[in-house]
C-alpha atoms as a PDB file:
ATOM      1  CA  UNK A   1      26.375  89.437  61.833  1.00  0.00           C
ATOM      2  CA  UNK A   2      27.758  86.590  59.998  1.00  0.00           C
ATOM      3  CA  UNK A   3      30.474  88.844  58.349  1.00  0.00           C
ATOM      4  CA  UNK A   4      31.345  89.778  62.117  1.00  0.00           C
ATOM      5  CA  UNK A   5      31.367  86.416  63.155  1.00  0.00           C
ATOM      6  CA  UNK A   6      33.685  85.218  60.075  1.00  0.00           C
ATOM      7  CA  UNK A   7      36.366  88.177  60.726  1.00  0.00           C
ATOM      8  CA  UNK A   8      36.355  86.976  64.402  1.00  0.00           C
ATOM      9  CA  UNK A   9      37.299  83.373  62.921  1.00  0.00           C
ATOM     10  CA  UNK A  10      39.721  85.148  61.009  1.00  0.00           C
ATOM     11  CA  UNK A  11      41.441  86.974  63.932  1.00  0.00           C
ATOM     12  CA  UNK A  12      41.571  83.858  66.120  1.00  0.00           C
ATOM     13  CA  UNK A  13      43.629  82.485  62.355  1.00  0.00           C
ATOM     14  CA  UNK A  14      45.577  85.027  62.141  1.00  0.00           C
ATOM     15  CA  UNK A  15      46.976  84.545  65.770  1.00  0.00           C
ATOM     16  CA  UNK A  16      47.005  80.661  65.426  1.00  0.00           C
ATOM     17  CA  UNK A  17      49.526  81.381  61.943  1.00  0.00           C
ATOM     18  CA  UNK A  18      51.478  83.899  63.728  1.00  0.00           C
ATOM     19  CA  UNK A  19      52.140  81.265  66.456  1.00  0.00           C
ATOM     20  CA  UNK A  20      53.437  78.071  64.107  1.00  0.00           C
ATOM     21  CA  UNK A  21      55.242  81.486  62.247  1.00  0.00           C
ATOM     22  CA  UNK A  22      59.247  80.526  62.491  1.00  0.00           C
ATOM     23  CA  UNK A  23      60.136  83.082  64.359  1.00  0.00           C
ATOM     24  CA  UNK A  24      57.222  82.999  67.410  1.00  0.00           C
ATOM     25  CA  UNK A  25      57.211  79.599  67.016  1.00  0.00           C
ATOM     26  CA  UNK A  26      61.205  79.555  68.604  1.00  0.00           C
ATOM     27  CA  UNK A  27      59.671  81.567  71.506  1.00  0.00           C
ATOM     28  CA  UNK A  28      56.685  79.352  71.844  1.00  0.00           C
ATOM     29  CA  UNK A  29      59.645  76.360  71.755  1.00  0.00           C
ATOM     30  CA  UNK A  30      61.564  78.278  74.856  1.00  0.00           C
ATOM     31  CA  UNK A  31      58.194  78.855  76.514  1.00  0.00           C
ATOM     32  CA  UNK A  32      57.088  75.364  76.320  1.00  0.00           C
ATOM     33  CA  UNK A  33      60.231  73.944  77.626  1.00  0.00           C
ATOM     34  CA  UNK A  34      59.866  76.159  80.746  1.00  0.00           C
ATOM     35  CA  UNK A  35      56.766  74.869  80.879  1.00  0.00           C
ATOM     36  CA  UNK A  36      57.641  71.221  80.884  1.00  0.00           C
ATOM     37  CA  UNK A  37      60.146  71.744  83.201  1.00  0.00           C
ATOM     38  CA  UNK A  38      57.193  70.291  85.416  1.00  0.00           C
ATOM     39  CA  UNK A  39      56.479  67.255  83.692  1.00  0.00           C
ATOM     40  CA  UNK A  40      54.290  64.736  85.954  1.00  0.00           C
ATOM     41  CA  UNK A  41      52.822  68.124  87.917  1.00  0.00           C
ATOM     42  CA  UNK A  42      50.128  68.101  85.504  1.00  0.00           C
ATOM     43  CA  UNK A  43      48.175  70.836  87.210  1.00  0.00           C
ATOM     44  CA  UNK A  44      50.938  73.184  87.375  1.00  0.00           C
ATOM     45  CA  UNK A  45      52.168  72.505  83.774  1.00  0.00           C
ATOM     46  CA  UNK A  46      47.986  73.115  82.693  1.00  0.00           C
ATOM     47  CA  UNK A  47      48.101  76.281  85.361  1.00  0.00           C
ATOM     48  CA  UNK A  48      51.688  77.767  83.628  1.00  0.00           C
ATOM     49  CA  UNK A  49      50.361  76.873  80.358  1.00  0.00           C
ATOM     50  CA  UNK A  50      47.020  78.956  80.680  1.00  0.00           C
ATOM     51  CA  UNK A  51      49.573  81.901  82.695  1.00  0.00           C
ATOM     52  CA  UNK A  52      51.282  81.506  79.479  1.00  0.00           C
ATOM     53  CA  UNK A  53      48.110  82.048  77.210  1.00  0.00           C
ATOM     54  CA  UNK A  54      46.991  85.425  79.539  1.00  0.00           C
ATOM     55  CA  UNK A  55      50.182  87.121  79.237  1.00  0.00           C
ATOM     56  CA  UNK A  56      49.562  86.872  75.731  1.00  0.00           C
ATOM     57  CA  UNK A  57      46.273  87.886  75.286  1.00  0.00           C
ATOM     58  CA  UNK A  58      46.546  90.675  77.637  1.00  0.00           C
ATOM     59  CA  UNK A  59      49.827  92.538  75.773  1.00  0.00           C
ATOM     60  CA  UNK A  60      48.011  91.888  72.392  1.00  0.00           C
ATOM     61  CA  UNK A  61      45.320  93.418  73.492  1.00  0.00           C
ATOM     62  CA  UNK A  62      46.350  96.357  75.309  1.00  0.00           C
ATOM     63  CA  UNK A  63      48.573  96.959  72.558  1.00  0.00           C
ATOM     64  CA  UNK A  64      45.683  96.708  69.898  1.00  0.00           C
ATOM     65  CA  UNK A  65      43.559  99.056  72.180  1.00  0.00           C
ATOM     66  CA  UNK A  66      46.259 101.563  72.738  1.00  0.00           C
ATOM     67  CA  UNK A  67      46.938 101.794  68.895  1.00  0.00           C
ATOM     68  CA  UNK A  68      43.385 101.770  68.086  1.00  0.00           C
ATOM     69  CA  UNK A  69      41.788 104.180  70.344  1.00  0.00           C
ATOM     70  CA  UNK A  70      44.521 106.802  69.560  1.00  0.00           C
ATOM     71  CA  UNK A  71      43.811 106.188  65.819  1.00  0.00           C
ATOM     72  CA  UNK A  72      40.270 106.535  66.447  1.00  0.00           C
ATOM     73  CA  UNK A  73      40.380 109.641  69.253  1.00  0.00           C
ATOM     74  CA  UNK A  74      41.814 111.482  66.339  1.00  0.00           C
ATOM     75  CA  UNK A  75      38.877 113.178  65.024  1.00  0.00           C
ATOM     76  CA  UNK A  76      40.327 113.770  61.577  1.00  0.00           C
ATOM     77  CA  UNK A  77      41.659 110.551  61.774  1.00  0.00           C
ATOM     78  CA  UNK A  78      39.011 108.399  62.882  1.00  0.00           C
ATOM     79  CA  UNK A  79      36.665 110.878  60.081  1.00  0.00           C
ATOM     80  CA  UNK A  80      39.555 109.398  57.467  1.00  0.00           C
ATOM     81  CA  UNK A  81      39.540 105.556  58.668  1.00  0.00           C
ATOM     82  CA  UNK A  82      35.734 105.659  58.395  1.00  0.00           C
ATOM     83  CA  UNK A  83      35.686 107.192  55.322  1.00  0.00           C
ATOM     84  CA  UNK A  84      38.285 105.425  53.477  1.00  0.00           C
ATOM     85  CA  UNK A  85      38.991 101.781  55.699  1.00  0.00           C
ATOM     86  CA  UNK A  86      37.126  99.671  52.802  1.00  0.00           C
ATOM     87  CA  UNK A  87      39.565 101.780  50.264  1.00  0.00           C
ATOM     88  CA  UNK A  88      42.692 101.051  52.314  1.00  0.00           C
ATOM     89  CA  UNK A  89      42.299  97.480  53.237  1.00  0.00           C
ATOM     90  CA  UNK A  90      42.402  96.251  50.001  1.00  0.00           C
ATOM     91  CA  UNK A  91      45.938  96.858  49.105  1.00  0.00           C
ATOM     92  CA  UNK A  92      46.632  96.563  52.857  1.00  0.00           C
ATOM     93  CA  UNK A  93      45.441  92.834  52.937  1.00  0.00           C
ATOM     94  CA  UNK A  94      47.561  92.455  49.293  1.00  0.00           C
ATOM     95  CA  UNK A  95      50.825  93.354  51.148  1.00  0.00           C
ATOM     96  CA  UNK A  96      49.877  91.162  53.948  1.00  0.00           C
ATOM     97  CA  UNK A  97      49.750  88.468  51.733  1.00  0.00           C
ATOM     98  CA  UNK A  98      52.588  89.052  49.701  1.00  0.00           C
ATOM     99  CA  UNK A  99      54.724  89.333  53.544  1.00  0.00           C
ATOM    100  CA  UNK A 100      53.340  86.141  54.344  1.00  0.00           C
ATOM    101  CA  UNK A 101      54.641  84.605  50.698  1.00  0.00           C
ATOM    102  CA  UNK A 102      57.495  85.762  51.498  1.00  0.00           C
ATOM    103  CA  UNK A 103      57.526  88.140  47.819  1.00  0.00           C
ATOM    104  CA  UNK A 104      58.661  90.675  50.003  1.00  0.00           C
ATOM    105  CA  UNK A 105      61.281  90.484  52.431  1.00  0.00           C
ATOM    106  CA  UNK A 106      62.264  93.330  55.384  1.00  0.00           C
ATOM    107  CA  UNK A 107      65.116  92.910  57.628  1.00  0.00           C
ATOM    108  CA  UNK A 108      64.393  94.711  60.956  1.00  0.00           C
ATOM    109  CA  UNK A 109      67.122  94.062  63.257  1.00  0.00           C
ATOM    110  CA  UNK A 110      66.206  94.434  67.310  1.00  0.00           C
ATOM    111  CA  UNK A 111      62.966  94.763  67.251  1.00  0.00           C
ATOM    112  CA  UNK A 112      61.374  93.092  70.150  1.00  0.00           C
ATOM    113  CA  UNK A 113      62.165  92.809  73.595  1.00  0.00           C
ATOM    114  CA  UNK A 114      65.547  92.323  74.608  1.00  0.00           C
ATOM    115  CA  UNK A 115      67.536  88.890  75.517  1.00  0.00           C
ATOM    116  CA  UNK A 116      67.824  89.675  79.077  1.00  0.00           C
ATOM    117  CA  UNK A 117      64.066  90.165  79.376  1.00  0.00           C
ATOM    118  CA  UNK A 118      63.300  87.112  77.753  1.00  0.00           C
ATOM    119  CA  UNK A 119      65.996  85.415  80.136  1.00  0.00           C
ATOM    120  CA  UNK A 120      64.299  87.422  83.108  1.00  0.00           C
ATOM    121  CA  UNK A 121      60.897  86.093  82.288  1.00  0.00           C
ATOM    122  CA  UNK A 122      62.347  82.134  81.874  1.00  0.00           C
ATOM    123  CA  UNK A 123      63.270  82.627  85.466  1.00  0.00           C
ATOM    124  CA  UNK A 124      61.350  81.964  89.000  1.00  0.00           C
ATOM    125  CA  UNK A 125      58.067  80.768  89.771  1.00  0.00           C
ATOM    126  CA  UNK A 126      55.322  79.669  88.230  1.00  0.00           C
ATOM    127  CA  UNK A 127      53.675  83.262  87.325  1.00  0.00           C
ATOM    128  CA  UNK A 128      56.682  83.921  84.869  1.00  0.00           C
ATOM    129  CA  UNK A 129      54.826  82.045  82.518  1.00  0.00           C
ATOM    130  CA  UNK A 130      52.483  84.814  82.203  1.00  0.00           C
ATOM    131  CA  UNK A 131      55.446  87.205  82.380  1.00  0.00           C
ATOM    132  CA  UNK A 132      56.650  85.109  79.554  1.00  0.00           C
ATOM    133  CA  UNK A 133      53.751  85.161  77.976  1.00  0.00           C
ATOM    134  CA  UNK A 134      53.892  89.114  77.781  1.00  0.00           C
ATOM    135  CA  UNK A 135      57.152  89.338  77.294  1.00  0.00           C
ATOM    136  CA  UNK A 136      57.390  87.410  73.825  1.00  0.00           C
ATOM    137  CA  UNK A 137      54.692  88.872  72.218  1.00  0.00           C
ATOM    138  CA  UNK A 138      55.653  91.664  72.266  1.00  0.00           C
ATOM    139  CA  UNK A 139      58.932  90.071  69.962  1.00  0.00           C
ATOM    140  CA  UNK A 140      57.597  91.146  66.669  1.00  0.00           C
ATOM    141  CA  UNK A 141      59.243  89.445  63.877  1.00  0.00           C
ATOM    142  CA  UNK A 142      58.543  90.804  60.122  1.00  0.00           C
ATOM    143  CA  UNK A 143      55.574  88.146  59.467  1.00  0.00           C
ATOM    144  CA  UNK A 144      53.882  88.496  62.867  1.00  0.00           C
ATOM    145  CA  UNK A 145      54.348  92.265  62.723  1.00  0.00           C
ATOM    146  CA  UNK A 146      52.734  91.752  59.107  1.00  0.00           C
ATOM    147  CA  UNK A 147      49.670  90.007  60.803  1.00  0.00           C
ATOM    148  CA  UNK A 148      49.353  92.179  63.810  1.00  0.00           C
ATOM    149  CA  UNK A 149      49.887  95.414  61.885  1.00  0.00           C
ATOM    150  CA  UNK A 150      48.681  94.627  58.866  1.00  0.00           C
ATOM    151  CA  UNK A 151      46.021  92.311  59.124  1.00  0.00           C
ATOM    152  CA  UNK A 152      44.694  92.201  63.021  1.00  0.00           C
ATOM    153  CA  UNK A 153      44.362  96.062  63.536  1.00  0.00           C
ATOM    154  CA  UNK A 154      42.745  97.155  60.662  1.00  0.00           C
ATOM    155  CA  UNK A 155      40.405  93.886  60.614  1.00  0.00           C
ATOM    156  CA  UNK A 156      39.415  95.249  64.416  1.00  0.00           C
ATOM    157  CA  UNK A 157      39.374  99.070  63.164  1.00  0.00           C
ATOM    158  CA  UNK A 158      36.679  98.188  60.632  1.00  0.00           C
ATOM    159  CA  UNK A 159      34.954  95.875  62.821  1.00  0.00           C
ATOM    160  CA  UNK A 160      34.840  98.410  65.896  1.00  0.00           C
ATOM    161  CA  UNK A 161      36.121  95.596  67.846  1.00  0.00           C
ATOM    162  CA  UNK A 162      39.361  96.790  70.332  1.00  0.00           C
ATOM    163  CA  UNK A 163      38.713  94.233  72.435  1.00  0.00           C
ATOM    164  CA  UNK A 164      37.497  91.022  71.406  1.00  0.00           C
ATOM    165  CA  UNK A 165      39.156  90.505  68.234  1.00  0.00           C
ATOM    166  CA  UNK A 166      42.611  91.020  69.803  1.00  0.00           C
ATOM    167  CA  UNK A 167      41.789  88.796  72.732  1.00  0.00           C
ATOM    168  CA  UNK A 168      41.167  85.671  69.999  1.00  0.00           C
ATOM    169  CA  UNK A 169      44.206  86.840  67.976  1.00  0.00           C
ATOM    170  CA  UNK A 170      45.759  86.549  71.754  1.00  0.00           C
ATOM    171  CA  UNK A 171      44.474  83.274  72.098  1.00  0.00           C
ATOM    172  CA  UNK A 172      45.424  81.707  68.924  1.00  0.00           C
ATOM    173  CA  UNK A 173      48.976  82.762  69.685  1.00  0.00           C
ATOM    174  CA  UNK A 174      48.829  80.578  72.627  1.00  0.00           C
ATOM    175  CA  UNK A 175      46.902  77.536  70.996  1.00  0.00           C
ATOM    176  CA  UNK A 176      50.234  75.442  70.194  1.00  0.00           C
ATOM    177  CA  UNK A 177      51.814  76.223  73.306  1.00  0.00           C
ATOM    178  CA  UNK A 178      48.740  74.840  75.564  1.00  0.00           C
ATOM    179  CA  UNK A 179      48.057  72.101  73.421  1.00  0.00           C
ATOM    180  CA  UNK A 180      52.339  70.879  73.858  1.00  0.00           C
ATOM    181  CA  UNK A 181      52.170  71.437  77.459  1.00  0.00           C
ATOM    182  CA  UNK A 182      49.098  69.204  78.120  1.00  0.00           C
ATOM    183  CA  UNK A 183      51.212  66.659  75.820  1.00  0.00           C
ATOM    184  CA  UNK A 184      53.896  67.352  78.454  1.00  0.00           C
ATOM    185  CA  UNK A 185      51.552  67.214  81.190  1.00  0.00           C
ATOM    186  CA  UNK A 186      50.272  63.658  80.438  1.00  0.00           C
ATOM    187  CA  UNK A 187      53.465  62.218  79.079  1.00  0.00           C
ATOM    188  CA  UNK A 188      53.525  62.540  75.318  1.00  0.00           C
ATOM    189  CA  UNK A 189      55.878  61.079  73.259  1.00  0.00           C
ATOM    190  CA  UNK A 190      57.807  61.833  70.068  1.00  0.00           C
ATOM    191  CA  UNK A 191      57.315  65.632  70.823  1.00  0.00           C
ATOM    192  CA  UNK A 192      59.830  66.377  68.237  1.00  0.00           C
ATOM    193  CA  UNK A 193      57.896  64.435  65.472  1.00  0.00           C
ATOM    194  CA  UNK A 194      55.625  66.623  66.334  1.00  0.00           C
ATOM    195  CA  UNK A 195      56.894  70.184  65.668  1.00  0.00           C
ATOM    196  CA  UNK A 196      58.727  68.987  62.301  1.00  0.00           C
ATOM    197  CA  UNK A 197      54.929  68.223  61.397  1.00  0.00           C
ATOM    198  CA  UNK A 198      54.212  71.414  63.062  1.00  0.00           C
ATOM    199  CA  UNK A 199      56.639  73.419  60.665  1.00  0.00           C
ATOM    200  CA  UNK A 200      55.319  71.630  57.651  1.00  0.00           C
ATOM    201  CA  UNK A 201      52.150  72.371  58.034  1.00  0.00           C
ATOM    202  CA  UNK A 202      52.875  76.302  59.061  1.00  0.00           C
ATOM    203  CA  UNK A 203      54.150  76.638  55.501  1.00  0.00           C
ATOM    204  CA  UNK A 204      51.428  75.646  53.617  1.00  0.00           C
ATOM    205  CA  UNK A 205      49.075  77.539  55.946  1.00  0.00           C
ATOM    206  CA  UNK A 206      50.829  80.078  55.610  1.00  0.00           C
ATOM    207  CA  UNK A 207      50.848  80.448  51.729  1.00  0.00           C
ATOM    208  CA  UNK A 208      47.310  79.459  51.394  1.00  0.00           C
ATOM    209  CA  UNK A 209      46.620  82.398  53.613  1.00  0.00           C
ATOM    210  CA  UNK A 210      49.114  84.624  52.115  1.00  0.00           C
ATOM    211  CA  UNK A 211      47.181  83.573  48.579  1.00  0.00           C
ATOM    212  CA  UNK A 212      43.641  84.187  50.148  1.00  0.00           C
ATOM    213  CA  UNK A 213      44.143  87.759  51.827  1.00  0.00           C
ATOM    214  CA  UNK A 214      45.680  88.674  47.965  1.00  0.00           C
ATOM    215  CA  UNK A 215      42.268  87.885  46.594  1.00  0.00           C
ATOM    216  CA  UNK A 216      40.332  89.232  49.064  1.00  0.00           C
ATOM    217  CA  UNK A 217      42.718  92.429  48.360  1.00  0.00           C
ATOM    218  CA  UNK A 218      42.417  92.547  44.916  1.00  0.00           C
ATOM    219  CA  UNK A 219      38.041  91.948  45.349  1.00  0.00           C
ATOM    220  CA  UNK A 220      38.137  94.760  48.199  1.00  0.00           C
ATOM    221  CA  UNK A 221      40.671  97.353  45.331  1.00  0.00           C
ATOM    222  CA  UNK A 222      38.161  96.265  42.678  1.00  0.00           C
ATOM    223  CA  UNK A 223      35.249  96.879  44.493  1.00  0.00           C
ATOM    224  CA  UNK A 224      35.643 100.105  46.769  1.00  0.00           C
ATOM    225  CA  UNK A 225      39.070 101.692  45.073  1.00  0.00           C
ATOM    226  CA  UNK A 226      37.690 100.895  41.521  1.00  0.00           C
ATOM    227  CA  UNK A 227      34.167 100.414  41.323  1.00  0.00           C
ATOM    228  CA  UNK A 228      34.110  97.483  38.467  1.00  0.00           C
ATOM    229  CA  UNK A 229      32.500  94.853  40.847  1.00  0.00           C
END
């Protein structure tokens, strides 16, 4: 129980670090200057900002149930992840890390959602912001591909969980963006101050993460891959 409950901490991390990542965090930027758009409406900048949060959860998580349940409705496959998941997460969580130090760099142009989507999804009424909200996460960069991916779905695939682990993942992608448009919403000031401290602090998360899944890697390889712990 409490190992469940820690990796469900973990998952609602991992989507909170993906969120402050640089390259979600320029979406999340876009998003909450749509949002804001209706500054002194504070209900509708609340209402687009939770819109905002839904879309999010709901493409993370039909995405991490499409992925998963065709992993798993694999008999051979699901037979191999059951077999060998403690095995593989070990070095899995090591790469994750060394993504999120940045020791290893990919370059993978267009992947995403195109420009005129995300322009589509900045336009009309209020419900775009869950459109929005859809729209860029599904804009996979190389670190929040890395956490989704890497670190997200197998978490969930050893957990059994297809549902609620993605849906805090979903959430923590969303955290920043709620928490700027209710400083919108009331009339915050020095909102720029703000995301430089935002950006600062995203880096050392980041590496202390990037540092702790390593170790957990290299105790999972140790202990399931080569049996010295």
């Amino acid at each position: 129980m409490e190992s469940a409950a820690l990796a469900a901490v973990g998952a609602l991390w991992l989507g909170v670090l993906t969120s402050v990542s640089p390259c979600p965090l320029a979406t999340n930027i876009v998003a909450i200057s749509f949002i804001g758009k209706r500054v002194g409406q504070t209900r509708q900048v609340v209402l687009s900002g939770l819109l905002y949060t839904a879309g999010r959860v709901f493409a993370y998580l039909a995405l991490a149930v499409v992925l998963i349940t065709g992993l798993l409705s694999i008999p051979q496959v699901s037979n191999f992840l059951q077999k060998y998941m403690n095995k593989l997460l070990g070095p899995i969580l090591i790469l994750a890390g060394m993504f999120l130090l940045e020791l290893i760099t990919v370059n993978i142009p267009g992947v995403g959602v195109s420009e005129k989507m995300k322009e589509r999804a900045e336009k009309g009424g209020m419900l775009s912001a869950c459109l929005m909200g859809v729209v860029f996460a599904l804009s996979f960069c190389p670190i929040s591909a890395a956490l989704f991916f890497g670190s997200l779905i197998p978490l969930s695939i050893k957990h059994g969980s297809k549902v609620l682990f993605p849906s805090l993942y979903g959430l923590g992608t969303a955290v920043p963006v709620v928490v700027f448009a209710m400083l919108v919403a009331v009339g915050a000031q020095s909102l720029g101050k703000a995301f430089n401290r935002l950006t600062q602090v995203e880096l050392w998360a980041r590496r202390a993460t990037g540092v702790v899944f390593i170790c957990v890697g290299i105790y999972l390889s140790l202990r399931y891959i080569f049996a010295v712990i």
